[in-house]
C-alpha atoms as a PDB file:
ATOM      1  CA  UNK A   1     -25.758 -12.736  27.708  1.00  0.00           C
ATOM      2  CA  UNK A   2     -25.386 -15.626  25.595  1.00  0.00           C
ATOM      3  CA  UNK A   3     -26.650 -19.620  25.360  1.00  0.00           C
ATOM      4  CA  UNK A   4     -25.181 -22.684  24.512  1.00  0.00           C
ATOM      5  CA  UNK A   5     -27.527 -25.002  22.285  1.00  0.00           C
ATOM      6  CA  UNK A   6     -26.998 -27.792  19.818  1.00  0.00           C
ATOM      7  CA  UNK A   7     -28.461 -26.439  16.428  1.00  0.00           C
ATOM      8  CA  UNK A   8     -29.688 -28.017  13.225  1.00  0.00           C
ATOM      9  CA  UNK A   9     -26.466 -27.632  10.286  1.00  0.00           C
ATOM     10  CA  UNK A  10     -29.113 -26.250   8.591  1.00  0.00           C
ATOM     11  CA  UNK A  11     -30.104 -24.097  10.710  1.00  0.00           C
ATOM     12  CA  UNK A  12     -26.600 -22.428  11.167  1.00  0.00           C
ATOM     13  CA  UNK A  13     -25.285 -19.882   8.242  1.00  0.00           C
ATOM     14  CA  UNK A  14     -22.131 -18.325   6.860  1.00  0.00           C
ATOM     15  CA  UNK A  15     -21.504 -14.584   7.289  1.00  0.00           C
ATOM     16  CA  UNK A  16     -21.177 -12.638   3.737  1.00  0.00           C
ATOM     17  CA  UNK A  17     -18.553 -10.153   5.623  1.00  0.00           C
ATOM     18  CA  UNK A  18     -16.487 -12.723   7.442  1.00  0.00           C
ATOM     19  CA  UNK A  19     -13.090 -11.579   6.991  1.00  0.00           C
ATOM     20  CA  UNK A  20     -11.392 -14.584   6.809  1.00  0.00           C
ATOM     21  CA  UNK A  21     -11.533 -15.803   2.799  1.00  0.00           C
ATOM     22  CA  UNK A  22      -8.765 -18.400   2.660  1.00  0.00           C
ATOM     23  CA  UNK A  23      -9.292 -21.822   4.344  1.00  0.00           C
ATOM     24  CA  UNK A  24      -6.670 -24.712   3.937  1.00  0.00           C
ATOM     25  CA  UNK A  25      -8.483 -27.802   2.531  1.00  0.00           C
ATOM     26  CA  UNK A  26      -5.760 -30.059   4.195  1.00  0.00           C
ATOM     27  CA  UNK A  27      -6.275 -28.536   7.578  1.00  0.00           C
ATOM     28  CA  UNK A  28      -9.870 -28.851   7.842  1.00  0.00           C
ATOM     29  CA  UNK A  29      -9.372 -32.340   6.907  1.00  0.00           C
ATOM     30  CA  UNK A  30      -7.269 -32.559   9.811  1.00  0.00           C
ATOM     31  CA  UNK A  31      -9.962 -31.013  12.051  1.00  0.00           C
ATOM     32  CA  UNK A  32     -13.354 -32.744  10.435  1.00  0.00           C
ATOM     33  CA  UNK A  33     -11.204 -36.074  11.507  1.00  0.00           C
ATOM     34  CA  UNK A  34     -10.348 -34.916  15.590  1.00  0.00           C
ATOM     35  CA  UNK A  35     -14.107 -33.687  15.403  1.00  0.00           C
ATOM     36  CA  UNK A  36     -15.007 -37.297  14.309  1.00  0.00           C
ATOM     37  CA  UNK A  37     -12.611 -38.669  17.171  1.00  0.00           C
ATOM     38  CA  UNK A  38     -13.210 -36.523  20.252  1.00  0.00           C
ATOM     39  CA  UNK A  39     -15.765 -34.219  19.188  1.00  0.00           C
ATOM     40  CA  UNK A  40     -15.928 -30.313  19.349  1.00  0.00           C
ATOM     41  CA  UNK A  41     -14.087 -29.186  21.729  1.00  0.00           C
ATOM     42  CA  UNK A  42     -15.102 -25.553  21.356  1.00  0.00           C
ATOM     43  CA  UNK A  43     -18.597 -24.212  20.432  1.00  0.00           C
ATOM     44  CA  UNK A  44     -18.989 -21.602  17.498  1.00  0.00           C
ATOM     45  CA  UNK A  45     -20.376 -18.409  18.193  1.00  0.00           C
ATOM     46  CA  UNK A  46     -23.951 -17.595  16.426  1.00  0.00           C
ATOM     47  CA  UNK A  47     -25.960 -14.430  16.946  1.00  0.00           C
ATOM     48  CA  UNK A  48     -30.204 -15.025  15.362  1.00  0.00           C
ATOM     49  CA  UNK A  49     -30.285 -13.896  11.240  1.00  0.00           C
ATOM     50  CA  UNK A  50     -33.375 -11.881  11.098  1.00  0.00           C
ATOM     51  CA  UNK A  51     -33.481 -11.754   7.398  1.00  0.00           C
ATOM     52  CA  UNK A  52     -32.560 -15.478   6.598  1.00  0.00           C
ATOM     53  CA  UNK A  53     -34.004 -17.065   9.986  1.00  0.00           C
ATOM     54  CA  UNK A  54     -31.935 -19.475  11.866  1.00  0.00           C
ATOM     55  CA  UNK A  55     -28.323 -17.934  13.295  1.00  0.00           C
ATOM     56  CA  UNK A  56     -25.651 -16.830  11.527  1.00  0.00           C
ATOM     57  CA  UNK A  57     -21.423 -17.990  12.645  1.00  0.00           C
ATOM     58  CA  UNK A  58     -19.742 -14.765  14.353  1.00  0.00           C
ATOM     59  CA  UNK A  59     -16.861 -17.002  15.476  1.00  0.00           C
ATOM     60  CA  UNK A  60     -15.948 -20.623  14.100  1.00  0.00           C
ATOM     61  CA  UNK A  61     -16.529 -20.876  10.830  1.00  0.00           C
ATOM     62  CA  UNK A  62     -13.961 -23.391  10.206  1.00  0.00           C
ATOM     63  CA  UNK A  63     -15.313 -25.483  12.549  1.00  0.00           C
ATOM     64  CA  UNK A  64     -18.508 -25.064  11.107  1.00  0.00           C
ATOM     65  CA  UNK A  65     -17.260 -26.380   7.391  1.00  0.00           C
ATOM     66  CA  UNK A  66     -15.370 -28.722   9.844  1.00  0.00           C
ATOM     67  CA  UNK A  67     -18.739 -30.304  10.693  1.00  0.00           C
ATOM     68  CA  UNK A  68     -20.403 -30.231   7.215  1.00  0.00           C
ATOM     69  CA  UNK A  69     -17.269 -32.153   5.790  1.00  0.00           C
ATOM     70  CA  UNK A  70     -17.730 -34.781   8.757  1.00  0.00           C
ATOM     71  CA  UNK A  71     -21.172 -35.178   7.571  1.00  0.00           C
ATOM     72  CA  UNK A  72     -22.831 -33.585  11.396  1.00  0.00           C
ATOM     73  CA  UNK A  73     -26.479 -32.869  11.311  1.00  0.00           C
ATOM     74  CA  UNK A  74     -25.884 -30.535  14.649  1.00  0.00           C
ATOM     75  CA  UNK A  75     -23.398 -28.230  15.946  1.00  0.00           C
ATOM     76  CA  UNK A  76     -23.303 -26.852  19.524  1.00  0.00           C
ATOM     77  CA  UNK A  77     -23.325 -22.949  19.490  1.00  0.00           C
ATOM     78  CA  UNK A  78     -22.802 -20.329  21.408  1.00  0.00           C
ATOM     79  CA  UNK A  79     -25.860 -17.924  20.960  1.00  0.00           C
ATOM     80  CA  UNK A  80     -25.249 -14.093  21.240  1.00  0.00           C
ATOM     81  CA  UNK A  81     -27.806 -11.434  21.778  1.00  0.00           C
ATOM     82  CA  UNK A  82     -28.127  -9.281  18.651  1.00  0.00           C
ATOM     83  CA  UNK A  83     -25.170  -7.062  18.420  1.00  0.00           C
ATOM     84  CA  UNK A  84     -24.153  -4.245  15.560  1.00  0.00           C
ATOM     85  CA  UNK A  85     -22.650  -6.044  12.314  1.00  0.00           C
ATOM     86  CA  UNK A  86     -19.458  -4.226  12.731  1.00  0.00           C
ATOM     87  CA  UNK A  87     -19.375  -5.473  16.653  1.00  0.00           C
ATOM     88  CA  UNK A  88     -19.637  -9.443  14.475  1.00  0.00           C
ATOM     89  CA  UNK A  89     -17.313  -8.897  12.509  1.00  0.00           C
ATOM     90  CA  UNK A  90     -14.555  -7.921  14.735  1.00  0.00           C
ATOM     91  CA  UNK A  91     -15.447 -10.518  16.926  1.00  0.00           C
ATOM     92  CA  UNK A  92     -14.829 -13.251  14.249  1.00  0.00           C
ATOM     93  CA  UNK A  93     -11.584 -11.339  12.929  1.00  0.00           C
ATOM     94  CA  UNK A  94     -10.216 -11.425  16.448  1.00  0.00           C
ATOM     95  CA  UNK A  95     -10.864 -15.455  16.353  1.00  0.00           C
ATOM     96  CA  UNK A  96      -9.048 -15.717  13.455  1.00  0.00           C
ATOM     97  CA  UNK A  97      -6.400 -13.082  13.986  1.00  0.00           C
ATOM     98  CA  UNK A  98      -5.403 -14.676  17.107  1.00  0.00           C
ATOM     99  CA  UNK A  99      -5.191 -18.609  15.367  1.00  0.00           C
ATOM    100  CA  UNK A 100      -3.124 -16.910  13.038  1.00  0.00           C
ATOM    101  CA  UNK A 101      -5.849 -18.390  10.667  1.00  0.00           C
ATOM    102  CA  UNK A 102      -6.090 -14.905   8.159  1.00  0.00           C
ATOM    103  CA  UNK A 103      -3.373 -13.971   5.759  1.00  0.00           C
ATOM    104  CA  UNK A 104      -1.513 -10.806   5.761  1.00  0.00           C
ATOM    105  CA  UNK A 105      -4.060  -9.383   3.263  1.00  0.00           C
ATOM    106  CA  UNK A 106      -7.206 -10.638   4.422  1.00  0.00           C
ATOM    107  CA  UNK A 107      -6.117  -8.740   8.257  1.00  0.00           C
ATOM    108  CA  UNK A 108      -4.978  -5.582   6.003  1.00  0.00           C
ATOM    109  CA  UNK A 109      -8.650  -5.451   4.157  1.00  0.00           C
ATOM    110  CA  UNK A 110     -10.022  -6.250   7.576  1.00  0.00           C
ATOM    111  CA  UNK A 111      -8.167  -3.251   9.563  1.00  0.00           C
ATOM    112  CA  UNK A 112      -9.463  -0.742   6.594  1.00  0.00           C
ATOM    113  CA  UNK A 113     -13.127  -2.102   6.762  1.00  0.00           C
ATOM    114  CA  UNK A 114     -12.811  -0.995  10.653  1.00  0.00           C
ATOM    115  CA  UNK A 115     -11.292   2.471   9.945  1.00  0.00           C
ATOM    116  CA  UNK A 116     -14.297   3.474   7.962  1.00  0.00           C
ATOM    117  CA  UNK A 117     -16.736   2.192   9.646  1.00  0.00           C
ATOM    118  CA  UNK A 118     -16.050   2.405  13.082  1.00  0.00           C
ATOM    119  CA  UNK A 119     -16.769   5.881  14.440  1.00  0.00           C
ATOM    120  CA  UNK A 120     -13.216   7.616  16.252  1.00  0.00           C
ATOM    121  CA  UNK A 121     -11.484   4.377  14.887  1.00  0.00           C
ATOM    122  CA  UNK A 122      -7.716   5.229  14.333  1.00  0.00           C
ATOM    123  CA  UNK A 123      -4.527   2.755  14.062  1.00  0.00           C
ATOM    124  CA  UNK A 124      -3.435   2.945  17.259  1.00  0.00           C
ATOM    125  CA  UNK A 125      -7.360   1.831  18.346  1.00  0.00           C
ATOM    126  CA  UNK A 126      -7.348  -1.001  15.755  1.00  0.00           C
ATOM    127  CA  UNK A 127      -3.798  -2.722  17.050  1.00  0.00           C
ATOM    128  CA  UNK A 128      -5.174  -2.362  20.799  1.00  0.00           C
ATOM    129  CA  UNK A 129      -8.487  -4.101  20.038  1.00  0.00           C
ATOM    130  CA  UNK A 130      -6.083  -7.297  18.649  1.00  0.00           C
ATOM    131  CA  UNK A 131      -3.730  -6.819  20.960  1.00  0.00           C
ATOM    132  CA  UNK A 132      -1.225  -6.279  18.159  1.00  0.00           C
ATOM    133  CA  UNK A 133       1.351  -3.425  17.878  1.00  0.00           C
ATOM    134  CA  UNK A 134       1.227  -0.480  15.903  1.00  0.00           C
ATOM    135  CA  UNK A 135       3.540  -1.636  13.322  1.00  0.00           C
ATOM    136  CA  UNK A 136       1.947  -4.996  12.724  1.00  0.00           C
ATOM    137  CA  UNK A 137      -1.607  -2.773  11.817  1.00  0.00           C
ATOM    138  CA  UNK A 138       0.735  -0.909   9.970  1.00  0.00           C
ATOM    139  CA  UNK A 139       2.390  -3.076   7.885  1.00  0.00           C
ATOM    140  CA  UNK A 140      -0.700  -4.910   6.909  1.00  0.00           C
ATOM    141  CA  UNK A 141      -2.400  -1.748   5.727  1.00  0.00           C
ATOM    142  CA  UNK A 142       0.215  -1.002   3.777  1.00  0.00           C
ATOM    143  CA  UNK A 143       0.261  -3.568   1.496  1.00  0.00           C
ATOM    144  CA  UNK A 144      -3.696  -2.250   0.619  1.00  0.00           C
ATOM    145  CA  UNK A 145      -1.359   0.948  -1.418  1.00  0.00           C
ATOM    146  CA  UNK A 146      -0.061  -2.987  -3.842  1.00  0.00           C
ATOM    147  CA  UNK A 147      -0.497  -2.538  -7.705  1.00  0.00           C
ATOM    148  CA  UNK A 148      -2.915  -5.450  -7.812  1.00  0.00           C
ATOM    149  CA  UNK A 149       0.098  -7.570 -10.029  1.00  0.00           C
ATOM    150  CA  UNK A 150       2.566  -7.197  -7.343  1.00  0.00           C
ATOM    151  CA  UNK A 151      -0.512  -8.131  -4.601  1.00  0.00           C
ATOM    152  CA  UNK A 152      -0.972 -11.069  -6.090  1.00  0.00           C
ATOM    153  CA  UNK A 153       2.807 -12.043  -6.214  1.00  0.00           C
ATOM    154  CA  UNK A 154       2.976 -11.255  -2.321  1.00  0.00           C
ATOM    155  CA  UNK A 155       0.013 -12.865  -1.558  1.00  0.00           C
ATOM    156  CA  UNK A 156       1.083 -16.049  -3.388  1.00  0.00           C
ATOM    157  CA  UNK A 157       4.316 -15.961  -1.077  1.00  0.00           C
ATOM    158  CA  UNK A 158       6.831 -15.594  -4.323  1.00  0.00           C
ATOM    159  CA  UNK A 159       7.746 -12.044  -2.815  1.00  0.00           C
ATOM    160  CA  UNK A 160       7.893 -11.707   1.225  1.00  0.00           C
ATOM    161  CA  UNK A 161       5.515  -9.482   3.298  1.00  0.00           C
ATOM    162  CA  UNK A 162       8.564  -6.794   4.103  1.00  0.00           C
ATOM    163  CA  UNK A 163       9.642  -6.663   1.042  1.00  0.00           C
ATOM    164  CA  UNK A 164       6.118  -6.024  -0.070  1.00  0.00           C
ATOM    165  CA  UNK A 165       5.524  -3.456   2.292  1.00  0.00           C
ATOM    166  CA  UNK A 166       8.527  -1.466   0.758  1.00  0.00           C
ATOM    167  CA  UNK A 167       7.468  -1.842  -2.878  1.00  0.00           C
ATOM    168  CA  UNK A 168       4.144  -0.565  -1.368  1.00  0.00           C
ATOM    169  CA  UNK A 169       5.758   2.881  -0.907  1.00  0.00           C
ATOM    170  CA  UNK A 170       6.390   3.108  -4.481  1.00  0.00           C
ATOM    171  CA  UNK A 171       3.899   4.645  -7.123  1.00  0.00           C
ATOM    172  CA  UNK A 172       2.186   2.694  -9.615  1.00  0.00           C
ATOM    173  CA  UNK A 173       4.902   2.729 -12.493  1.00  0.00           C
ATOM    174  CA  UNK A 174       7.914   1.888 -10.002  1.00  0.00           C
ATOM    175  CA  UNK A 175       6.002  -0.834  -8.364  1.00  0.00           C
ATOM    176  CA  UNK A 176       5.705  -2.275 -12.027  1.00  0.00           C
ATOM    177  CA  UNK A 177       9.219  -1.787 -12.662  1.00  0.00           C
ATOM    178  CA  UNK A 178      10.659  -3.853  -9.280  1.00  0.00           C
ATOM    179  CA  UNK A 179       8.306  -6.397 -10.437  1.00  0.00           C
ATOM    180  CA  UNK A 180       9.302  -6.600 -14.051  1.00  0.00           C
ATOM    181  CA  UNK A 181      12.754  -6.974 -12.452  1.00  0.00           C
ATOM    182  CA  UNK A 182      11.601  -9.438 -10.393  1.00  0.00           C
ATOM    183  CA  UNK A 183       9.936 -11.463 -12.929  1.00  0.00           C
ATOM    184  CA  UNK A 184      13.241 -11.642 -14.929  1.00  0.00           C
ATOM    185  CA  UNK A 185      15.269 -12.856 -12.068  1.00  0.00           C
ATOM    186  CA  UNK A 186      17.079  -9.511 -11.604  1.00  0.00           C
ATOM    187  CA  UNK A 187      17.137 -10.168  -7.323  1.00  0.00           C
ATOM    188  CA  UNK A 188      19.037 -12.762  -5.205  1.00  0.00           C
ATOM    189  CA  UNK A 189      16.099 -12.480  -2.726  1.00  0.00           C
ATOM    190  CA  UNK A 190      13.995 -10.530  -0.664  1.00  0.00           C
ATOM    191  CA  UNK A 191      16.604  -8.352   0.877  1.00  0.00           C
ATOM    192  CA  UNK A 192      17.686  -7.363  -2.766  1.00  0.00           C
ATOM    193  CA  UNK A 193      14.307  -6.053  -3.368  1.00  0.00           C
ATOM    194  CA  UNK A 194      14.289  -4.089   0.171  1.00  0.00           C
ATOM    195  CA  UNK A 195      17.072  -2.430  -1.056  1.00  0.00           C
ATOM    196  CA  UNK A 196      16.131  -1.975  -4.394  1.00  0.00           C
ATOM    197  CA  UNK A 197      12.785  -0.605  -3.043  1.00  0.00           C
ATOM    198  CA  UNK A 198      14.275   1.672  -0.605  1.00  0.00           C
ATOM    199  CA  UNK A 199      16.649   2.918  -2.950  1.00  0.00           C
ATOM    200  CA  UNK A 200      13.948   3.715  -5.690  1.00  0.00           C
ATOM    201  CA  UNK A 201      11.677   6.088  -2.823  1.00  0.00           C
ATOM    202  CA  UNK A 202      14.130   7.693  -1.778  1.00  0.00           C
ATOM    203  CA  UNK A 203      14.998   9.068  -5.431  1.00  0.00           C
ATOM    204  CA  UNK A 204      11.601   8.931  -6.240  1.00  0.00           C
ATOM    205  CA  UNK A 205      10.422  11.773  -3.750  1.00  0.00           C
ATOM    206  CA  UNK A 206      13.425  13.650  -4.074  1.00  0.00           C
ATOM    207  CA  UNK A 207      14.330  15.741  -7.450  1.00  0.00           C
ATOM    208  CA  UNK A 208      16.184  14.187  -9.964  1.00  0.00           C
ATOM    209  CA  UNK A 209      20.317  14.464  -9.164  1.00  0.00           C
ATOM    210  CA  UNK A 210      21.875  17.591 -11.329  1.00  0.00           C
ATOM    211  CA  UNK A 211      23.539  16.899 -15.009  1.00  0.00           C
ATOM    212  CA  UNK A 212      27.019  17.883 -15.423  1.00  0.00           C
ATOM    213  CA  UNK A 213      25.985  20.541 -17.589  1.00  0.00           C
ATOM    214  CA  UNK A 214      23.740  22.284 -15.002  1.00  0.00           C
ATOM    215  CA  UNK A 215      25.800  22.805 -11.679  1.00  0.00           C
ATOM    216  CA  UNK A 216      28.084  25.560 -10.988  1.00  0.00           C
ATOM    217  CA  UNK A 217      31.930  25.597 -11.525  1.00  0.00           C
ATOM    218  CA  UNK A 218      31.995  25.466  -7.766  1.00  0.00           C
ATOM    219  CA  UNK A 219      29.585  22.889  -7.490  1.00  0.00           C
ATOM    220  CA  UNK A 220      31.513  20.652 -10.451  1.00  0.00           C
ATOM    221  CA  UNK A 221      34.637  21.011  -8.611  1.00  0.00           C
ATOM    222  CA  UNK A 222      33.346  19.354  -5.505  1.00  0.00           C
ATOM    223  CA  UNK A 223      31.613  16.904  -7.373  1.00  0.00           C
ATOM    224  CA  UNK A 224      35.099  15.869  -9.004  1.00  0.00           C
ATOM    225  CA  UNK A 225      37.128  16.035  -6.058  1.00  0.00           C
ATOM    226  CA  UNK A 226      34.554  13.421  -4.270  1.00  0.00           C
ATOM    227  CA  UNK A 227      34.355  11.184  -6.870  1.00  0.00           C
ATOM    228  CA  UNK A 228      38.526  11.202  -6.910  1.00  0.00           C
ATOM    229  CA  UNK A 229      38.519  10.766  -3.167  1.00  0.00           C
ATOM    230  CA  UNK A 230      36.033   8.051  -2.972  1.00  0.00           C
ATOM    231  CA  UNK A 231      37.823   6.369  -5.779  1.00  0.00           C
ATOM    232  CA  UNK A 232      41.135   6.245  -4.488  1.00  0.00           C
ATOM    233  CA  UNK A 233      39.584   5.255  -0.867  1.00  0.00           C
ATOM    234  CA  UNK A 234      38.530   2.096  -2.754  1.00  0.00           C
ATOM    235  CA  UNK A 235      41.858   1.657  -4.615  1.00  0.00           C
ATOM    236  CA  UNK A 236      43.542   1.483  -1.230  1.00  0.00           C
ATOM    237  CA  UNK A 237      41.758  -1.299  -0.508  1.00  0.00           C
ATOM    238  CA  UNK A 238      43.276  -3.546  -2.522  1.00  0.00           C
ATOM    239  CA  UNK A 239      46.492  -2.850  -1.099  1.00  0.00           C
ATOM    240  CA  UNK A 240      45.074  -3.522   2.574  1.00  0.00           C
ATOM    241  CA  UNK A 241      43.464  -6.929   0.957  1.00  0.00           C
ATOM    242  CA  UNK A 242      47.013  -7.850   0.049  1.00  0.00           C
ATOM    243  CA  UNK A 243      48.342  -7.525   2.937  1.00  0.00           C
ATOM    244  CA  UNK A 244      45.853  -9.336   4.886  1.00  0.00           C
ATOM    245  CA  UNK A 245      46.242 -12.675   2.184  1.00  0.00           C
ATOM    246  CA  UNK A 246      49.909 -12.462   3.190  1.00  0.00           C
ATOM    247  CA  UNK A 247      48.857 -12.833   6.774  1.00  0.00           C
ATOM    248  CA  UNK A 248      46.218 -15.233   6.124  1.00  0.00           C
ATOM    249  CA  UNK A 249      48.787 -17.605   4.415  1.00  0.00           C
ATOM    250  CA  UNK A 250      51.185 -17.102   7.425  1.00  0.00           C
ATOM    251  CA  UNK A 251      51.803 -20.250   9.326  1.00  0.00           C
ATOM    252  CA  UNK A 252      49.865 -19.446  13.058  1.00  0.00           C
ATOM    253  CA  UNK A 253      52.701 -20.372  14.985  1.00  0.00           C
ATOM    254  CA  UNK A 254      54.974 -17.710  13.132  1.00  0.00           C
ATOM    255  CA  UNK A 255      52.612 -15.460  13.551  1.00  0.00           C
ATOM    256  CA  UNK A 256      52.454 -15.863  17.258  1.00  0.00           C
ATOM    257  CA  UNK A 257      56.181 -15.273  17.176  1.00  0.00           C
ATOM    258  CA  UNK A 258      56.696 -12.367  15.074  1.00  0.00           C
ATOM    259  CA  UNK A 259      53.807 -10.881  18.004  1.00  0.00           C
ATOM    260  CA  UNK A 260      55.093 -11.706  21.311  1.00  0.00           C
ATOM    261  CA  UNK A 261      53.048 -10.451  23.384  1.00  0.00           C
ATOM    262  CA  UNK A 262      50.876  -8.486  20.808  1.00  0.00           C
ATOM    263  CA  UNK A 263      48.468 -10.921  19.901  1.00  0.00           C
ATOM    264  CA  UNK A 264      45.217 -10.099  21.357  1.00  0.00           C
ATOM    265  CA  UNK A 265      45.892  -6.385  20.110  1.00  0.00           C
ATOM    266  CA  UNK A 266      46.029  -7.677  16.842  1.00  0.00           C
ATOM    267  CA  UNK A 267      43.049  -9.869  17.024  1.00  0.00           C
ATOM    268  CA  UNK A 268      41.181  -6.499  18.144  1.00  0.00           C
ATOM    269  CA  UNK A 269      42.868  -4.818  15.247  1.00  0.00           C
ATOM    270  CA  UNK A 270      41.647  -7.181  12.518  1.00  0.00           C
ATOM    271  CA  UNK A 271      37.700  -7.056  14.510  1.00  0.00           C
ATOM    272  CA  UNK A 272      37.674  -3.435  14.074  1.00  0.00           C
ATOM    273  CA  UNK A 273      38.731  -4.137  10.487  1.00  0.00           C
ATOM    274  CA  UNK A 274      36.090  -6.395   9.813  1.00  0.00           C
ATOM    275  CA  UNK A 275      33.080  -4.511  11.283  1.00  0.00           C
ATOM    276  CA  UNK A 276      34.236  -1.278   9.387  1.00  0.00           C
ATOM    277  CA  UNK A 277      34.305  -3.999   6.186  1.00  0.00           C
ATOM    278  CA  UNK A 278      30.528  -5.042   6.897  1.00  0.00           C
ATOM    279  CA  UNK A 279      29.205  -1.847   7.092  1.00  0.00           C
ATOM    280  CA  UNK A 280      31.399  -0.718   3.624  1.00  0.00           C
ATOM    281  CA  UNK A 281      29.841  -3.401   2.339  1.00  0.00           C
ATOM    282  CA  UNK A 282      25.800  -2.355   3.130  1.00  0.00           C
ATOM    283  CA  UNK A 283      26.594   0.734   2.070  1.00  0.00           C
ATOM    284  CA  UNK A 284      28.104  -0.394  -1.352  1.00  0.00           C
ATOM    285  CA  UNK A 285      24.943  -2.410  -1.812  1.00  0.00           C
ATOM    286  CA  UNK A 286      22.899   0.434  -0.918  1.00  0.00           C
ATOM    287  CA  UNK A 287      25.009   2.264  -3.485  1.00  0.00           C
ATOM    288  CA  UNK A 288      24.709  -0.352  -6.280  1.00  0.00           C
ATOM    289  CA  UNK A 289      20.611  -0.475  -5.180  1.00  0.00           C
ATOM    290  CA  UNK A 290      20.701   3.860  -6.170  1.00  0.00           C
ATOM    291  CA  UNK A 291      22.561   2.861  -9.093  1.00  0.00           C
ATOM    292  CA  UNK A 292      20.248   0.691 -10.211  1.00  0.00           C
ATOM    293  CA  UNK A 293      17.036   2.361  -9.575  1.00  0.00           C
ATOM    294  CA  UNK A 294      18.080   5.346 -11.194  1.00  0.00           C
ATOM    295  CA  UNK A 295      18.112   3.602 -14.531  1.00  0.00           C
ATOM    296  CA  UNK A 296      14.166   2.979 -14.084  1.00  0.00           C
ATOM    297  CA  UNK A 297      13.205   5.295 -11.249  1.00  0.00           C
ATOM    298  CA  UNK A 298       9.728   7.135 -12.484  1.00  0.00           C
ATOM    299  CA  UNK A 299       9.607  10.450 -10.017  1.00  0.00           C
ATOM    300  CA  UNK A 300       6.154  11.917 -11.079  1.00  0.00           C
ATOM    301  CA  UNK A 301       3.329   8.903 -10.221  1.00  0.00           C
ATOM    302  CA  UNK A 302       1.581  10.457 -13.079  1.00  0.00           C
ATOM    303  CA  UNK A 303       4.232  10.088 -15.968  1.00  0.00           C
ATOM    304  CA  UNK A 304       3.589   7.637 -18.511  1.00  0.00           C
ATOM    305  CA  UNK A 305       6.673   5.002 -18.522  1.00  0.00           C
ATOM    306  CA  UNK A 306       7.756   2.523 -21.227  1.00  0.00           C
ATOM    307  CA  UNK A 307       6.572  -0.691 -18.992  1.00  0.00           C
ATOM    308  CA  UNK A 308       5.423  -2.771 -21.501  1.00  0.00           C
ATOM    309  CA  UNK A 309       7.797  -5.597 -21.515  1.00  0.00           C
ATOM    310  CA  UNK A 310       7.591  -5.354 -17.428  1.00  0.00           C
ATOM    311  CA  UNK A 311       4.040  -5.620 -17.405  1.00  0.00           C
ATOM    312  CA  UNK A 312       3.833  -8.430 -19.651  1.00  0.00           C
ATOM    313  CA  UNK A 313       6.995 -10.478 -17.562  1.00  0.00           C
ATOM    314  CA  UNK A 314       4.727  -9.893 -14.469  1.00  0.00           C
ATOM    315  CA  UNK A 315       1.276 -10.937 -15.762  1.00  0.00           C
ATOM    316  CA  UNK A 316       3.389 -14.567 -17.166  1.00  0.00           C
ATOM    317  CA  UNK A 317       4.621 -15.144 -13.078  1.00  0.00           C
ATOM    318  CA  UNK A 318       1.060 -14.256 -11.940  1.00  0.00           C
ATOM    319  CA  UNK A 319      -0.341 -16.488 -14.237  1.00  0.00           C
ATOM    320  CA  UNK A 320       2.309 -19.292 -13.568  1.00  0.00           C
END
């Protein structure tokens, strides 16, 4: 059961655990002034502090600071029976969660702090209790697995939440290295580090490609004979791009004459072209992402690389 009363500020306290730890200075200003103008229009949640006397905010903190800002001596609240500390603080996380008021890494630290403590807790538990999906509990965990540089670059919003998910994957010295890339300018944007990122797990938990020197006479023959073939498949090309500048520079009328009655087919013809061209294309930037992560790729988490100069780059944009 619970009570509405109007409490003393004073008599009202912040929750150590509350999971929220960002609050937007501008926004509160924005809410201390409707507060001012119509009033609360929707009491906090309190449950009675044993240890510090008074009650202590299991829901509403923002409204709380809300109030001191306005300069309030009372607050109505919503008072709860006593309930487990865990039980609070998923109650104020769902507030939060569900105002889209916590940021990717404060849900993430959030999720975890529920996994261990909560007894039979799993993911799939977690994302019902916030009515979220799997993948959103997921992702957020994830980024928990961040070298703390590269956290602090996501977290600032220089590097997007997907693409730090996929740098997440990495181990230490790789997650270094896409940031020391990053902090030289290296990607066009977050889909170039998705790539990048993909490119460097998927060598990264798979043994290094063969030298030359170390495959079998069979094995180098095949090797040759795809390289020739995938070579002179992308040779071609330039023929076909030829031919399709002459058509591009022919006069649309002409063209409808020299295909009576062929025209659509065409059309069709030059779709099917151009979706087979998009998806050359992905793949050719997936190719260019292997190429480049093999050049910095560290398989074993536990090898010492030569990051140095990355490490230094990223400390500079964290520090910017």
């Amino acid at each position: 059961m619970a009570t509405v009363r109007t409490l003393k500020i004073a008599q009202v306290h912040r929750n150590p655990n509350q999971p929220r730890e960002h609050f937007d200075q501008v926004a509160l200003e924005e809410l201390k002034n409707s507060i001012l103008k119509y009033g609360l229009l929707q009491d906090i949640v309190v449950r009675p502090d044993n240890e510090r006397g008074g009650y202590e905010i299991v829901a509403g903190e923002r409204r709380y600071r809300a109030h001191v800002l306005a300069g309030k001596k009372t607050i109505r609240a919503k008072i709860l029976s006593v309930a487990g500390e865990l039980d609070q603080f998923k109650a104020s996380m769902s507030e939060n969660i569900n105002r889209e008021d916590m940021t990717p890494f404060e849900e993430a630290r959030g999720f975890q702090r529920i996994l261990d403590e909560e007894e039979g807790a799993t993911v799939e538990s977690v994302a019902a209790d916030f009515s979220k999906s799997v993948q959103y509990v997921n992702m957020r965990l994830a980024l928990l697995d961040l070298h703390p540089d590269v956290a602090q670059v996501v977290q600032d919003g220089h590097i997007g939440l997907l693409a730090g998910v996929k740098i997440a994957a990495l181990n230490a010295a790789n997650q270094r290295a896409v940031l020391g890339k990053f902090a030289r300018g290296e990607f066009a944007g977050d889909n170039s580090i998705i790539h990048f990122a993909y490119a460097m797990r998927q060598q990264q938990e798979q043994p290094a490609l063969l030298e030359a020197e170390e495959l079998t006479e069979e094995q180098r023959t095949e090797r040759l004979t795809a390289q020739k073939r995938t070579r002179n498949a992308l040779d071609r090309i330039e023929q076909v791009r030829a031919l399709l500048d002459d058509i591009a520079r022919t006069d649309p009328m002409k063209l409808a004459e020299a295909l009576t009655g062929g025209v659509q087919s065409r059309l069709d013809q030059l779709d099917r072209v151009a979706d087979s061209l998009s998806k050359a294309r992905f793949q050719m930037r997936q190719a260019k992402a292997h190429a480049d992560a093999a050049q910095v790729v560290t398989v074993n988490p536990a090898a010492e690389s030569d990051t140095a100069t990355a490490d230094d780059e990223a400390r500079e944009l964290v520090a910017a």
